[in-house]
C-alpha atoms as a PDB file:
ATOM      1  CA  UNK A   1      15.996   4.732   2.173  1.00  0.00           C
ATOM      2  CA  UNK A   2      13.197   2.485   3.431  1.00  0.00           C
ATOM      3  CA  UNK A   3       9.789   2.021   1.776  1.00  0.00           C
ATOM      4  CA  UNK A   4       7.005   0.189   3.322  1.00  0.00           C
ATOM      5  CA  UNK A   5       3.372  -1.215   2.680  1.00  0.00           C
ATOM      6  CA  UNK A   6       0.987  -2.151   5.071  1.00  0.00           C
ATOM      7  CA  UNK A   7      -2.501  -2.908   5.035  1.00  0.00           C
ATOM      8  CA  UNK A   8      -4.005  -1.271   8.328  1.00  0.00           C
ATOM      9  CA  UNK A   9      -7.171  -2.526   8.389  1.00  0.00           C
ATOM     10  CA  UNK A  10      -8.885   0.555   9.377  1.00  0.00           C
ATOM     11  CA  UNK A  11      -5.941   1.069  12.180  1.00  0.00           C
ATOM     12  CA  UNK A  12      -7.812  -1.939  14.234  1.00  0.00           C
ATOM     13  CA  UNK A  13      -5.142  -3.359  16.446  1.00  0.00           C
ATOM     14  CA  UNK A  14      -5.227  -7.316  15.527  1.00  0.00           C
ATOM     15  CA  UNK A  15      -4.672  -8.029  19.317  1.00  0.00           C
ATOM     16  CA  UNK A  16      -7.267  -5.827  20.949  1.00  0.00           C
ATOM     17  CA  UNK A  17     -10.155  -5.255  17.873  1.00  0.00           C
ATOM     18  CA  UNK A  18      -9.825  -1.790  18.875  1.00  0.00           C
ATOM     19  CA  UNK A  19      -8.812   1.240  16.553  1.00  0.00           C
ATOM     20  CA  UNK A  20      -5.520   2.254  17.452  1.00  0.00           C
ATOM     21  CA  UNK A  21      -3.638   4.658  15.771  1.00  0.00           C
ATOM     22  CA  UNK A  22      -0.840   5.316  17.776  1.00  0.00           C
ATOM     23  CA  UNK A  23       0.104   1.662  17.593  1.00  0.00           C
ATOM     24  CA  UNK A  24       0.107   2.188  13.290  1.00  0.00           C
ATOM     25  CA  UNK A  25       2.595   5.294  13.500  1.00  0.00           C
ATOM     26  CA  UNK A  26       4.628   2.954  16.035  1.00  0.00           C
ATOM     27  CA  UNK A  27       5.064   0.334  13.958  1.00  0.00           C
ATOM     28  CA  UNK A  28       5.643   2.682  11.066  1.00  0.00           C
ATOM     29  CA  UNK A  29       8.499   4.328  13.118  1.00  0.00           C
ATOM     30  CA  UNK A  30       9.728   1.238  14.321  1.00  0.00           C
ATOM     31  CA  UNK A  31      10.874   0.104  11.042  1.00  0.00           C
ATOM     32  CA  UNK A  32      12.256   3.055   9.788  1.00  0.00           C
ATOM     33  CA  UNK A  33      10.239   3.145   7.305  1.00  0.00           C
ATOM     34  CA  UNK A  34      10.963   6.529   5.359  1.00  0.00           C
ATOM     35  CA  UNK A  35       7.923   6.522   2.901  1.00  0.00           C
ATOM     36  CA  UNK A  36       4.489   4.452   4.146  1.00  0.00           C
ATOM     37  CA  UNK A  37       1.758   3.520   1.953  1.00  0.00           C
ATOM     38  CA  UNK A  38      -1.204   2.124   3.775  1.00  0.00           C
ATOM     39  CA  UNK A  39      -4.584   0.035   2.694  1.00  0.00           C
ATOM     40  CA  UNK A  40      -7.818   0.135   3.829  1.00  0.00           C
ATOM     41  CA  UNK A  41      -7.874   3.668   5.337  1.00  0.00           C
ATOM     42  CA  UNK A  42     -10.622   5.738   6.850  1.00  0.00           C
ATOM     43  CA  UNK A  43     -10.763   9.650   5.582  1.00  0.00           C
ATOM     44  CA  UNK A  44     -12.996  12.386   7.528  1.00  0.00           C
ATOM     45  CA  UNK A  45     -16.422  11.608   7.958  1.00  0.00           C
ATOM     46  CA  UNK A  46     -19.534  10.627  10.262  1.00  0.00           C
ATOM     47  CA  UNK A  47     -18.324   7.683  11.599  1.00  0.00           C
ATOM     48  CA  UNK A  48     -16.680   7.588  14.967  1.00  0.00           C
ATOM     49  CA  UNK A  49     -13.934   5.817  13.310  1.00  0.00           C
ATOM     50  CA  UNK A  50     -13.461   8.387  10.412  1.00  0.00           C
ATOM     51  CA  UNK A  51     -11.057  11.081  11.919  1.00  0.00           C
ATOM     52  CA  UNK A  52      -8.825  11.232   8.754  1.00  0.00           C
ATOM     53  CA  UNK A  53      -6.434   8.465   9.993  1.00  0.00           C
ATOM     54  CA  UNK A  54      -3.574   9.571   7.521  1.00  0.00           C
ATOM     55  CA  UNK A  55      -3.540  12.407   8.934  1.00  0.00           C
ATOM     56  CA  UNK A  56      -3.819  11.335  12.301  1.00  0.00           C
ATOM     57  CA  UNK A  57      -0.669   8.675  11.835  1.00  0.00           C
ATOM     58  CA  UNK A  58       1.292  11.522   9.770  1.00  0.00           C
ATOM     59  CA  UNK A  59       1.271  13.934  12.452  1.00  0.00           C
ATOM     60  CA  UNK A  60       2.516  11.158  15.193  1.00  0.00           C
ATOM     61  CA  UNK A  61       5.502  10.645  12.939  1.00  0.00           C
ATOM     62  CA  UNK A  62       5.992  14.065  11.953  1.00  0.00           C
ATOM     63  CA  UNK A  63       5.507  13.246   8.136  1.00  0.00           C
ATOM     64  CA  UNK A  64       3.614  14.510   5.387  1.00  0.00           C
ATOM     65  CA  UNK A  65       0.313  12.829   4.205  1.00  0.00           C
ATOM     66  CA  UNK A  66      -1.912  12.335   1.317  1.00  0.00           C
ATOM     67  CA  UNK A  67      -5.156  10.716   1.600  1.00  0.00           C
ATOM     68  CA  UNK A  68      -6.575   8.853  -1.569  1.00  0.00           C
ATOM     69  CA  UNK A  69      -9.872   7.676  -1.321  1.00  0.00           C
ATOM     70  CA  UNK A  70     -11.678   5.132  -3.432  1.00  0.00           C
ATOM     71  CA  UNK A  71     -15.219   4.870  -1.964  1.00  0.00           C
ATOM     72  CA  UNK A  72     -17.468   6.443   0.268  1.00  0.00           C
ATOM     73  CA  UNK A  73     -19.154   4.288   2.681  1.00  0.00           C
ATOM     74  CA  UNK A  74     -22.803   6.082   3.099  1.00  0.00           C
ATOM     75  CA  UNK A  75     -23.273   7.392   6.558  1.00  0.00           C
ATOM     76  CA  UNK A  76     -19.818   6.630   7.358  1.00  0.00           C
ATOM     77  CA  UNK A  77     -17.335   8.409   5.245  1.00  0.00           C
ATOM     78  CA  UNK A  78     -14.140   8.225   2.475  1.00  0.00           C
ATOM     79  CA  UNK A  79     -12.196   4.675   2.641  1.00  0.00           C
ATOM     80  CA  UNK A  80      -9.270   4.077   0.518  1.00  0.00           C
ATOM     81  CA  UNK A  81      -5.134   4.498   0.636  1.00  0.00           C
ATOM     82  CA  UNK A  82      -2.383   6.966   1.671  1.00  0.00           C
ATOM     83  CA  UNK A  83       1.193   7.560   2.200  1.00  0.00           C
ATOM     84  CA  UNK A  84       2.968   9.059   4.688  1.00  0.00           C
ATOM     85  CA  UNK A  85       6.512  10.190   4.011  1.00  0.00           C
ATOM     86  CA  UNK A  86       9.458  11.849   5.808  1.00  0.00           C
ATOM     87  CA  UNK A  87      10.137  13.215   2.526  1.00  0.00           C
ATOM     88  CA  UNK A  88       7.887  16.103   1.225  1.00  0.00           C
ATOM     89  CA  UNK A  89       5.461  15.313  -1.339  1.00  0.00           C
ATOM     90  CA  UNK A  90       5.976  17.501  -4.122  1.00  0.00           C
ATOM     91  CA  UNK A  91       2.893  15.425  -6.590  1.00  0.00           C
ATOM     92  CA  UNK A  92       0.032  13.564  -5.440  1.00  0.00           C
ATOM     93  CA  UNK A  93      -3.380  12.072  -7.379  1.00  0.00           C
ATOM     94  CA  UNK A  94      -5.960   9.344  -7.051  1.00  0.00           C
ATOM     95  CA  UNK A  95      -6.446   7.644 -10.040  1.00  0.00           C
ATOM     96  CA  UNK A  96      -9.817   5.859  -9.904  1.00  0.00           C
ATOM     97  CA  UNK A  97      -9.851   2.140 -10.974  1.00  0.00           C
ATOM     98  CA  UNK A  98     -12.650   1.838 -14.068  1.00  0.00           C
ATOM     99  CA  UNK A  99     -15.707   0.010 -12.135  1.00  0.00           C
ATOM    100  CA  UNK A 100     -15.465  -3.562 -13.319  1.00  0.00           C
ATOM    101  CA  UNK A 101     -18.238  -5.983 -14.633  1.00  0.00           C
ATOM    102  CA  UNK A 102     -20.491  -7.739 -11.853  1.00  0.00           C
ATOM    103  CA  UNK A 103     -19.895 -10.687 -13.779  1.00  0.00           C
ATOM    104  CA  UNK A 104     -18.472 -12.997 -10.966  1.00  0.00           C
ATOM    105  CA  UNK A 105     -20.405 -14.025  -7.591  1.00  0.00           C
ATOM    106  CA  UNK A 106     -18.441 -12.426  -5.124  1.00  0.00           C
ATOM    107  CA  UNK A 107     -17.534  -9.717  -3.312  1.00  0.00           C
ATOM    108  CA  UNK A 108     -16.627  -5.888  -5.623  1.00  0.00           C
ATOM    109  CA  UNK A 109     -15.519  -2.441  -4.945  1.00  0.00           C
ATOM    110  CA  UNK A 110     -14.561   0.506  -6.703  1.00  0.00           C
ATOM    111  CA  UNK A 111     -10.730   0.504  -6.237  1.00  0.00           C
ATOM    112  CA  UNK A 112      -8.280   3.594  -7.027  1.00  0.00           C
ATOM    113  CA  UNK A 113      -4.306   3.922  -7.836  1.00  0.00           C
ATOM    114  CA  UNK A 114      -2.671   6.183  -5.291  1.00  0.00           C
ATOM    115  CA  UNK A 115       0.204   8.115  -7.717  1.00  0.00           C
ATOM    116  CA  UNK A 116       2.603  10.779  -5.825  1.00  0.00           C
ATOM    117  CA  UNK A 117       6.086  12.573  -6.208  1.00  0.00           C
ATOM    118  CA  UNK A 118       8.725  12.553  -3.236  1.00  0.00           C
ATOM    119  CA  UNK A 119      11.302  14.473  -2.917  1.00  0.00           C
ATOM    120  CA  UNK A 120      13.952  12.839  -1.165  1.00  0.00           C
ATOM    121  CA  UNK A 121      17.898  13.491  -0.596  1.00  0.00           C
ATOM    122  CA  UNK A 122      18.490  10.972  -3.134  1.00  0.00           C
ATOM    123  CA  UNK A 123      15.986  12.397  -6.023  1.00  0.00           C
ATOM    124  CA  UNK A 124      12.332  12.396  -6.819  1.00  0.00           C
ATOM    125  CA  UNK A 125      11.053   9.151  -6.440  1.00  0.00           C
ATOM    126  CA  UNK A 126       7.245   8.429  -7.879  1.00  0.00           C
ATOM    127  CA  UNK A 127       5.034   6.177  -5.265  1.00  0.00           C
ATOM    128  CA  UNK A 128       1.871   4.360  -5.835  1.00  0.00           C
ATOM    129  CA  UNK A 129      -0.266   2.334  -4.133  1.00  0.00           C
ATOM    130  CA  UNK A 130      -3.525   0.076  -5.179  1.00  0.00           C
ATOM    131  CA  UNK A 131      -5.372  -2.291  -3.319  1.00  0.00           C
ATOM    132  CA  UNK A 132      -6.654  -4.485  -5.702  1.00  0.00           C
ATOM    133  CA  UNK A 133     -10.257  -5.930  -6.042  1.00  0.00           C
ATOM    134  CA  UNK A 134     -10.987  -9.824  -5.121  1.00  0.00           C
ATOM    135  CA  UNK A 135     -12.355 -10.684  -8.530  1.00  0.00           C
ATOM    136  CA  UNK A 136     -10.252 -11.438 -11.562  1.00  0.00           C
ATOM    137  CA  UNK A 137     -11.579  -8.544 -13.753  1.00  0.00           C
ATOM    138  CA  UNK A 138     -11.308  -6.370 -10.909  1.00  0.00           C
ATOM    139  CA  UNK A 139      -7.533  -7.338 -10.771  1.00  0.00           C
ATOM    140  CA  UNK A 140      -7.132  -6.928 -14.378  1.00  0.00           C
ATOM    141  CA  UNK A 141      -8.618  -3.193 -14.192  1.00  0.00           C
ATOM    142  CA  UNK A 142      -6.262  -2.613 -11.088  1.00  0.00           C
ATOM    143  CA  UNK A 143      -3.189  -4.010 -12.724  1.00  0.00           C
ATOM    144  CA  UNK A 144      -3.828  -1.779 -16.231  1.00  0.00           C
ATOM    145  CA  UNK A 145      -4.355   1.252 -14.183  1.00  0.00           C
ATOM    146  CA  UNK A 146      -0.805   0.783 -12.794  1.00  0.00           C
ATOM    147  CA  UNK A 147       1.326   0.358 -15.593  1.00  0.00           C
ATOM    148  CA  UNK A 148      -0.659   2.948 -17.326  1.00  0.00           C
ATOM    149  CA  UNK A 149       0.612   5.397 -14.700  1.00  0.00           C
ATOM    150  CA  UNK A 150       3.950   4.578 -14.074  1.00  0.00           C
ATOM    151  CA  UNK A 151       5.998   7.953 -15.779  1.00  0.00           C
ATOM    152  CA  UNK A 152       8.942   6.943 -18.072  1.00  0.00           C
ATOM    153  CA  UNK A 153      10.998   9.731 -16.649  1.00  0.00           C
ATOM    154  CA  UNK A 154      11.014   8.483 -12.161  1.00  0.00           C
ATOM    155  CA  UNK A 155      12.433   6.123 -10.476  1.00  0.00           C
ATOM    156  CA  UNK A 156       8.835   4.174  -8.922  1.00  0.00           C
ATOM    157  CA  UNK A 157       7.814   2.023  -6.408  1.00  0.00           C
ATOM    158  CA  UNK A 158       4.740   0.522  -6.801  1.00  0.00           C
ATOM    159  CA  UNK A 159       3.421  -1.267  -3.651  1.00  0.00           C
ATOM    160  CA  UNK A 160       0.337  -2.619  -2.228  1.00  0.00           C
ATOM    161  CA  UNK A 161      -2.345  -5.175  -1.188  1.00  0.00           C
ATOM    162  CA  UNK A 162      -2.935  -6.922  -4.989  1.00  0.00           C
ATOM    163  CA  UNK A 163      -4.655 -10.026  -3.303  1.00  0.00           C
ATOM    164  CA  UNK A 164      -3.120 -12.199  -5.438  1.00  0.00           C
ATOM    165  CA  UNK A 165      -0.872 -14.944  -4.706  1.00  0.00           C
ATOM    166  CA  UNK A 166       2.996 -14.912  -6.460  1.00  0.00           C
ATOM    167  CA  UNK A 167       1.829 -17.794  -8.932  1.00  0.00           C
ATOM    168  CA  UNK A 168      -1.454 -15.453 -10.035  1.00  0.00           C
ATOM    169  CA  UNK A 169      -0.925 -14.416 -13.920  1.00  0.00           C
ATOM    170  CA  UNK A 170      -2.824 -11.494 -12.895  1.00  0.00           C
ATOM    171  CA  UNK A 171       0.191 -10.075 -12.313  1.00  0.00           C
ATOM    172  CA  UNK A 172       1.840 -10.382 -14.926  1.00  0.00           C
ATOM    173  CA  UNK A 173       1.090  -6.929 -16.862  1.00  0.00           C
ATOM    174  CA  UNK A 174       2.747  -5.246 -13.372  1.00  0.00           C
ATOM    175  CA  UNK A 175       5.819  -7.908 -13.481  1.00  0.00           C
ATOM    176  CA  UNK A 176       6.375  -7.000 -16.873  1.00  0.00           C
ATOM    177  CA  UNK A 177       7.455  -3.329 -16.633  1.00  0.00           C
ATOM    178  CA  UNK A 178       8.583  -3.628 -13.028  1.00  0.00           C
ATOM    179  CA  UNK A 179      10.567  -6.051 -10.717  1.00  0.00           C
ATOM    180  CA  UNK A 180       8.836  -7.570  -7.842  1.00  0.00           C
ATOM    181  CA  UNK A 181      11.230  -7.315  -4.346  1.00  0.00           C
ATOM    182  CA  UNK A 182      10.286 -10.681  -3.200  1.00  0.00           C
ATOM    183  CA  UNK A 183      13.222 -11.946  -5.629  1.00  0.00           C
ATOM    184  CA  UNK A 184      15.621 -10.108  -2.599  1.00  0.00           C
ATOM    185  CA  UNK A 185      14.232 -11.748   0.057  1.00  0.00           C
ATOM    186  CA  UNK A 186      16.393 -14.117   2.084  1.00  0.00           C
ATOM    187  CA  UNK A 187      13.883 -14.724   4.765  1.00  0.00           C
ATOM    188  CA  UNK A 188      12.652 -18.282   5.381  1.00  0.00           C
ATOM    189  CA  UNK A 189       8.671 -17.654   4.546  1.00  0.00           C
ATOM    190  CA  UNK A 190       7.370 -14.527   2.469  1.00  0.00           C
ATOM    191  CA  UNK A 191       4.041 -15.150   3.629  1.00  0.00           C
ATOM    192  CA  UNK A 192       1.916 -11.512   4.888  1.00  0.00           C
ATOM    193  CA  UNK A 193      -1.289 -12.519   5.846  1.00  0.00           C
ATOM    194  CA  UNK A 194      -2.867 -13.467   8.251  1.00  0.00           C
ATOM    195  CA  UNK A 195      -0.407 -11.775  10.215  1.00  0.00           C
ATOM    196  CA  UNK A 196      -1.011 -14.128  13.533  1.00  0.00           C
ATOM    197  CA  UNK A 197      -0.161 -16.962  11.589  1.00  0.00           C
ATOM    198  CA  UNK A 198       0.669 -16.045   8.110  1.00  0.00           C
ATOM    199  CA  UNK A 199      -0.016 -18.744   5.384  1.00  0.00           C
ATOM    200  CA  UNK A 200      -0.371 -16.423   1.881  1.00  0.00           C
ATOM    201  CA  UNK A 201       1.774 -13.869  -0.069  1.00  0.00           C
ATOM    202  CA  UNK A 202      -0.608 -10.876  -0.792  1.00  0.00           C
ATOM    203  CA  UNK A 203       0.817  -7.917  -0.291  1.00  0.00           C
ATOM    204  CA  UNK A 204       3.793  -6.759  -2.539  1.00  0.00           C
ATOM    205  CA  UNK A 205       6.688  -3.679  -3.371  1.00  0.00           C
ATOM    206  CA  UNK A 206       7.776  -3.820  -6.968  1.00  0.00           C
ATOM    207  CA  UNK A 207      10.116  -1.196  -8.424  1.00  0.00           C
ATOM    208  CA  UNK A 208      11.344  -0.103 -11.800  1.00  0.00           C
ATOM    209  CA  UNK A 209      14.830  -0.876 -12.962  1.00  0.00           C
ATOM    210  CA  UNK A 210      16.625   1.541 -12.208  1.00  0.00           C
ATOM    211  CA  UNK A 211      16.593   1.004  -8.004  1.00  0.00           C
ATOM    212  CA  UNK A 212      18.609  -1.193  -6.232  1.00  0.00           C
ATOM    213  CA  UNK A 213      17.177  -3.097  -3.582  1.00  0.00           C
ATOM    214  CA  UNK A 214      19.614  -3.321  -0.843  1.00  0.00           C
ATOM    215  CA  UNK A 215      16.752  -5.409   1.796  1.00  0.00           C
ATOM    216  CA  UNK A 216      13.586  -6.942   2.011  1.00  0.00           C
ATOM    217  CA  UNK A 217      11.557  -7.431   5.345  1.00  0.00           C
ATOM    218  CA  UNK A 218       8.743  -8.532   6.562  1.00  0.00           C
ATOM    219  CA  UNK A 219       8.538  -8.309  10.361  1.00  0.00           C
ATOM    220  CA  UNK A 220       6.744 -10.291  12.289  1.00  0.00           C
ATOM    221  CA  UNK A 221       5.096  -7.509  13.445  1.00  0.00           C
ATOM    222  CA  UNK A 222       1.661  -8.140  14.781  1.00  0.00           C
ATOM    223  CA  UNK A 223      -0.253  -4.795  14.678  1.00  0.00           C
ATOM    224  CA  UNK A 224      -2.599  -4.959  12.165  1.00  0.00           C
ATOM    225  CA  UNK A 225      -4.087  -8.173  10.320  1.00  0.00           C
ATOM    226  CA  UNK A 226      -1.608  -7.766   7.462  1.00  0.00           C
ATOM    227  CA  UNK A 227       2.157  -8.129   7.862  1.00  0.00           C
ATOM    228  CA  UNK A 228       3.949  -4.992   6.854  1.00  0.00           C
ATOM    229  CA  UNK A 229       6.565  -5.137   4.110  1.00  0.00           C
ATOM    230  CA  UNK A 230       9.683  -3.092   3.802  1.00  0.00           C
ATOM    231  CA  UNK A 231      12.149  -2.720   1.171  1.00  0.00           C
ATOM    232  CA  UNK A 232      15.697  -0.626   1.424  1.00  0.00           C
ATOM    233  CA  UNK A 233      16.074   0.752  -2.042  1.00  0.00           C
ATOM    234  CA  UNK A 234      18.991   3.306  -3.656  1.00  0.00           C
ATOM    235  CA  UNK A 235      18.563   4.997  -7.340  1.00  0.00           C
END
């Protein structure tokens, strides 16, 4: 079966600047990709752009949703992750991030883990999805939420935006208890972002050891401002 992460970027087509959500469930479709997790999502709200996009994308495809969200933009609405699966999703949670220190000067945001159950022909498989925060202590809060939810009894896949680069120690608590995909990747440049002209690993699948990864992708697909990722796993 196929997994897949991919930052949407509020559905807003790279190309165009507009929002386009049939071009997201395309591209999801396209791939094959069995079970989705997306970044940077809009829920229901106020905003003209806030028409519960998972939702939106899941019933394009046909699959089942679950919307996590990790803020609330004021006047706006929810903002945060989801999955979409062709699978149904027996479990699902957000996990909120603890709120890290202002002690940087930067950019912060309240961040959440995405944890779910899917059933799928193969067995339940656990999927989560974070999109980690820009400063170090944000990352560090991200990356402990993570391996303090993955179950000891599921095969997981843990996938997301981490904006960190391969070399970041950040991630080592996550590489620790789970193998990063990239290892299986034969393609000539790993690079996800900017997906125009790509020149930085950000975005990542990791599993636990007891999937096989059969593939690793990552299209040149140019749909959102991220690269999508995909990984064919077994268990």
């Amino acid at each position: 079966m196929k997994v897949m992460t991919f930052n949407i970027q509020h559905a807003r087509n790279f190309i165009t600047g507009e929002i386009d959500i049939p071009l997201m469930a395309k591209t999801i479709e396209d791939l094959g990709a069995d079970v989705c997790v997306m970044q940077e999502v809009y829920g229901k709200g106020e905003g003209k752009a806030f028409v519960g996009q998972a939702e939106k994308i899941a019933e394009l495809l046909g699959y089942n949703c679950y919307f996590a969200p990790a803020i609330d933009i004021k006047g706006h609405g929810p903002y945060g992750n989801a999955i979409v699966s062709r699978y149904p999703i027996t479990f699902a949670e957000t996990v909120k991030v603890p709120s890290a220190p202002r002690i940087y000067k930067g950019y912060y945001e309240d961040r959440c883990l995405l944890k779910s159950i899917v059933k799928t022909p193969i067995g339940d498989l656990c999927v989560m999805c974070c999109h980690f925060g820009l400063m170090p202590n944000e990352a560090e809060l991200c990356a402990k939420t993570v391996v303090d939810a993955i179950p000891a009894d599921l095969p997981t896949v843990f996938m997301g935006d981490l904006n960190l680069t391969p070399d970041s120690d950040l991630l080592d608590p996550v590489r620790s208890v789970l193998v990063d995909t990239d290892t299986y990747y034969k393609g000539e440049c790993n690079f996800t972002f900017p997906s125009d002209k790509p020149d930085i690993k950000i975005d990542y699948i990791f599993v636990s050891r007891d999937i096989k990864v059969e593939e690793v992708e990552i299209p040149n697909v140019i749909a959102a401002d991220h690269l999508p990722v995909v990984a064919d796993i077994s268990y």
